[in-house]
Protein backbone atom coordinates (compact mmCIF):
# COMPACT_ATOMS: atom_id res chain seq x y z
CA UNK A 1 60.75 168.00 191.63
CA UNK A 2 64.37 169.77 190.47
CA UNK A 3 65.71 166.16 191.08
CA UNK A 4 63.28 164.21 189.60
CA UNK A 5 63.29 165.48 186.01
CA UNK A 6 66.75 165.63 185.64
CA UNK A 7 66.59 161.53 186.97
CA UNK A 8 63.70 161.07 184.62
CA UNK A 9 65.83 162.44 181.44
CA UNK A 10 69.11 160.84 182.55
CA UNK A 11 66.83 157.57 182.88
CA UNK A 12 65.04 158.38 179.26
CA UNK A 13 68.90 158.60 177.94
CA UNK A 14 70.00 155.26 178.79
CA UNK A 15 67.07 153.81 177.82
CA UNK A 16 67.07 155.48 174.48
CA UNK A 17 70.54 154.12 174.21
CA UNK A 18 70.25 150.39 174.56
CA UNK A 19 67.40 150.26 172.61
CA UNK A 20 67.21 149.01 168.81
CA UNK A 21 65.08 149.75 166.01
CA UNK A 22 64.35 146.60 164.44
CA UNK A 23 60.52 146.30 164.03
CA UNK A 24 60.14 149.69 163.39
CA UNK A 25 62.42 149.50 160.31
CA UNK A 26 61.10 146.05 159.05
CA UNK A 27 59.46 145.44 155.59
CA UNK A 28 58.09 141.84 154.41
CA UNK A 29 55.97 140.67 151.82
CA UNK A 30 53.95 137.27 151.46
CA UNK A 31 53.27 134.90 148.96
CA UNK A 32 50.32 133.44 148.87
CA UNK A 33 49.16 137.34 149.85
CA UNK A 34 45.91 136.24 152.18
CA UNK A 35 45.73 133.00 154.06
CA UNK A 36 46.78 129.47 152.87
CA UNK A 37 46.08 125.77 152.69
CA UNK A 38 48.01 123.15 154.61
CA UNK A 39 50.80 121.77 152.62
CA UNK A 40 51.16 124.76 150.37
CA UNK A 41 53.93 126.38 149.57
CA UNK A 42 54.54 129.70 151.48
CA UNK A 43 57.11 132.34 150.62
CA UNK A 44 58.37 135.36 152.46
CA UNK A 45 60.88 138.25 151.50
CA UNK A 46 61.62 140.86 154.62
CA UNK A 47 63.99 143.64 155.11
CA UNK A 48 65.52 145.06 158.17
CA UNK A 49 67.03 148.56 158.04
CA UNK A 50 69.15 149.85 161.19
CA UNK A 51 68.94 153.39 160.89
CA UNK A 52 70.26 153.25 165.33
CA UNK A 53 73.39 150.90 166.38
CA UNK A 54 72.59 147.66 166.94
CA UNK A 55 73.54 146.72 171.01
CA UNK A 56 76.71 144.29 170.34
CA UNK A 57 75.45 142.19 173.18
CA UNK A 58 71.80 141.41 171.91
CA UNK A 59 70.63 138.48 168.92
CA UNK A 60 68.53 139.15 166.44
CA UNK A 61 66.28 136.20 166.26
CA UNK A 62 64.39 135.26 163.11
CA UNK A 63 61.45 131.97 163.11
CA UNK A 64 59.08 130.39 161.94
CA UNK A 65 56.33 127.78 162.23
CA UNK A 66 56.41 126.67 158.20
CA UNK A 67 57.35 123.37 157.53
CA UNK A 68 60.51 122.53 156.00
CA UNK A 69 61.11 126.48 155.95
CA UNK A 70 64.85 127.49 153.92
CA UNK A 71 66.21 130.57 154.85
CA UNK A 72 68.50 132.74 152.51
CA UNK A 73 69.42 135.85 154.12
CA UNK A 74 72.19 138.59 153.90
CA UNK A 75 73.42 140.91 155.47
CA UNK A 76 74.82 144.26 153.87
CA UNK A 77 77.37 146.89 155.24
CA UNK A 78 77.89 150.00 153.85
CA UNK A 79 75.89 148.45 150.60
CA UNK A 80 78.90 144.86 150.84
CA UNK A 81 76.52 141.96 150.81
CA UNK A 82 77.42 138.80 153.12
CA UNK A 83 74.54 135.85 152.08
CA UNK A 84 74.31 132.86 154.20
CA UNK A 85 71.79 130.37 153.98
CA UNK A 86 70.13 128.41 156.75
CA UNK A 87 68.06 125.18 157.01
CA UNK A 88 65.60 125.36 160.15
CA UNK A 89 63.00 127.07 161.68
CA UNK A 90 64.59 129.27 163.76
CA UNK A 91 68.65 131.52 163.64
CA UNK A 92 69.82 134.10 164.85
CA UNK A 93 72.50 136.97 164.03
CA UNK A 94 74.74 137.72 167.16
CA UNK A 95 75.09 141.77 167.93
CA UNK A 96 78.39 141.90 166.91
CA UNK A 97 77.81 141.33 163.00
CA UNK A 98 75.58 143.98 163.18
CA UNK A 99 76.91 146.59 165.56
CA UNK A 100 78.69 148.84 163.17
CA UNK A 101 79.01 152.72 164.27
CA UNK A 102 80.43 153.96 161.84
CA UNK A 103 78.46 151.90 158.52
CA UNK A 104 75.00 150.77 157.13
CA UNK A 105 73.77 147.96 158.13
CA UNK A 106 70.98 146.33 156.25
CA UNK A 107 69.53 142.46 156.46
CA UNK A 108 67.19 140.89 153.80
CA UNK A 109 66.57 137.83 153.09
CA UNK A 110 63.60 135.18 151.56
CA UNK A 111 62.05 132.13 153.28
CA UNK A 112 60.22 129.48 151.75
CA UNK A 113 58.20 126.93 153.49
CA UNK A 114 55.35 124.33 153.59
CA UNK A 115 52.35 125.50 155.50
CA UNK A 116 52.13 122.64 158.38
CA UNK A 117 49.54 120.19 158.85
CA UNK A 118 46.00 121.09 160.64
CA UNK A 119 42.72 119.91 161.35
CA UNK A 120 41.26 123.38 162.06
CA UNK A 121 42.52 126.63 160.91
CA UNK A 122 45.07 128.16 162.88
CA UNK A 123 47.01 131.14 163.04
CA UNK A 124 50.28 130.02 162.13
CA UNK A 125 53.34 132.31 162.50
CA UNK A 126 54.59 132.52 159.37
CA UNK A 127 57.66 134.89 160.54
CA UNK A 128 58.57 136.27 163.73
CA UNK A 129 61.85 138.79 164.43
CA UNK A 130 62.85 139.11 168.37
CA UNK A 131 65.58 141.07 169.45
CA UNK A 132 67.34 139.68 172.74
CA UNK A 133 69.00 141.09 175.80
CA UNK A 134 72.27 139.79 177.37
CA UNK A 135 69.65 137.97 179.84
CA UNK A 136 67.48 136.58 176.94
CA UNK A 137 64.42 138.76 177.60
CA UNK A 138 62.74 140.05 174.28
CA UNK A 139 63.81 144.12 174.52
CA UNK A 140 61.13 147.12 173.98
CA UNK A 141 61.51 147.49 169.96
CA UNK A 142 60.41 144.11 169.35
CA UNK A 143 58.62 141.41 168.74
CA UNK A 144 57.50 141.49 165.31
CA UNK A 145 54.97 138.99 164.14
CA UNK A 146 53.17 138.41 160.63
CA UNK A 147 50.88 135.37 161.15
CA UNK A 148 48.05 133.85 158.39
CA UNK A 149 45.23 131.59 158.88
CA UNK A 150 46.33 127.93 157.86
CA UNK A 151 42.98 126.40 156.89
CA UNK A 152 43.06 122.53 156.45
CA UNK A 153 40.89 122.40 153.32
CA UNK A 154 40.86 124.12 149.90
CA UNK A 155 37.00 124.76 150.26
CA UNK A 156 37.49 126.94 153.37
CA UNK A 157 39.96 128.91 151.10
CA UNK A 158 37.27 131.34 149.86
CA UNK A 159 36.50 134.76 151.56
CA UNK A 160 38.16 137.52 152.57
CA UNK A 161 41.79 137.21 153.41
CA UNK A 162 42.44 138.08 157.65
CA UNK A 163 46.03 139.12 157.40
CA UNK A 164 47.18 139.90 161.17
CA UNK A 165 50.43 141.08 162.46
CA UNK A 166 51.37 142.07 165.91
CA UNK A 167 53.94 144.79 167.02
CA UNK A 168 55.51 147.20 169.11
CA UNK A 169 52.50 148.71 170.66
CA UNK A 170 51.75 152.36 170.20
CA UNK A 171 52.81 154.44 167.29
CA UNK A 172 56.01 156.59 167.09
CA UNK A 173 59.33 156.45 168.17
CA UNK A 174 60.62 154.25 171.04
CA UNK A 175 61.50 158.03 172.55
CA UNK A 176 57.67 158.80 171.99
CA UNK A 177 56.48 155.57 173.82
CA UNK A 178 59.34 156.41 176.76
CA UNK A 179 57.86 160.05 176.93
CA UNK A 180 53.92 158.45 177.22
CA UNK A 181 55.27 155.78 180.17
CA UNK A 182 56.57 157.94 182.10
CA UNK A 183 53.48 160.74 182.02
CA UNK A 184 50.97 157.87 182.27
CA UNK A 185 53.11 157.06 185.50
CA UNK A 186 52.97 160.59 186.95
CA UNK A 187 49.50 161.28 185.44
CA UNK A 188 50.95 164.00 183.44
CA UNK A 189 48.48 164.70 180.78
């Protein structure tokens, strides 16, 4: 056991260290607020605070499944804003524009869209933010997901609104979740 906890918090260390924040620091708002009609128009404004160092080596991947979606986003260090516009569904923003010790580092940005084309409703993904590893596998503090039901009639529009959005699972810090892993694995209580 004296070698096994110091492993445990040398392994809790490194993992605390590779790790981002990015859906626990993200903000978004949606226009229409509830769900939508195919063909309408859809717009989105999000905002992603680092409050940890980015990993240099990961992407920060931003999508959608909106039709004909425009993307305006910048990018702000120590409060110096860098926009950039983009013109498909998907883009992504390489570690080293936002690995930045020593500075703030803040993205926002709007997207506008079309809702696509159904003959049922469907949960369409109207934005999505994955963080990726050096191998291309989606890392612990993400994905983040806001999705809407895209109904393919204006009649079917009435009724309560069924926002949904998945993330991170448990509550907390991504030291909190470590700390609950690990005692669920040693059934620690």
């Amino acid at each position: 056991m004296k070698i096994l906890l110091p492993a445990i918090l040398f392994l809790l260390c490194m993992l605390a260290g590779t790790v981002s924040a990015t859906a626990g620091n993200f903000a978004y708002t949606v226009s229409p607020e509830g769900n939508f009609v195919q063909g309408s128009p859809v717009n989105v404004s999000f905002t992603v605070n680092f409050t940890e160092r980015f990993v240099y080596t990961h992407e920060l991947e931003f999508s959608t499944q909106l039709d004909n979606p425009v993307w305006n986003y910048t990018i702000f260090l120590n409060g110096v804003p860098e926009p950039r516009p983009v013109e498909k569904k998907n883009f992504s923003i390489s570690g080293f524009e936002l690995d930045y010790p020593t500075r703030k580092v803040l993205v926002t940005g709007t997207l506008g869209g079309t809702a696509p084309a159904v003959s049922k409703t469907t949960e369409t993904s109207v934005l999505s933010v994955n963080e990726f590893d050096t191998r291309n596998n989606v890392t612990i503090a993400s994905p983040f997901t806001v999705e809407r039901y895209n109904l393919p009639d204006q009649s079917l529009l009435p009724g309560p609104a069924i926002p949904t959005m998945t993330a991170p699972q448990g509550t907390g810090t991504v030291f909190d979740r470590l700390i609950g892993w690990f005692r669920s694995l040693f059934n620690l209580s």
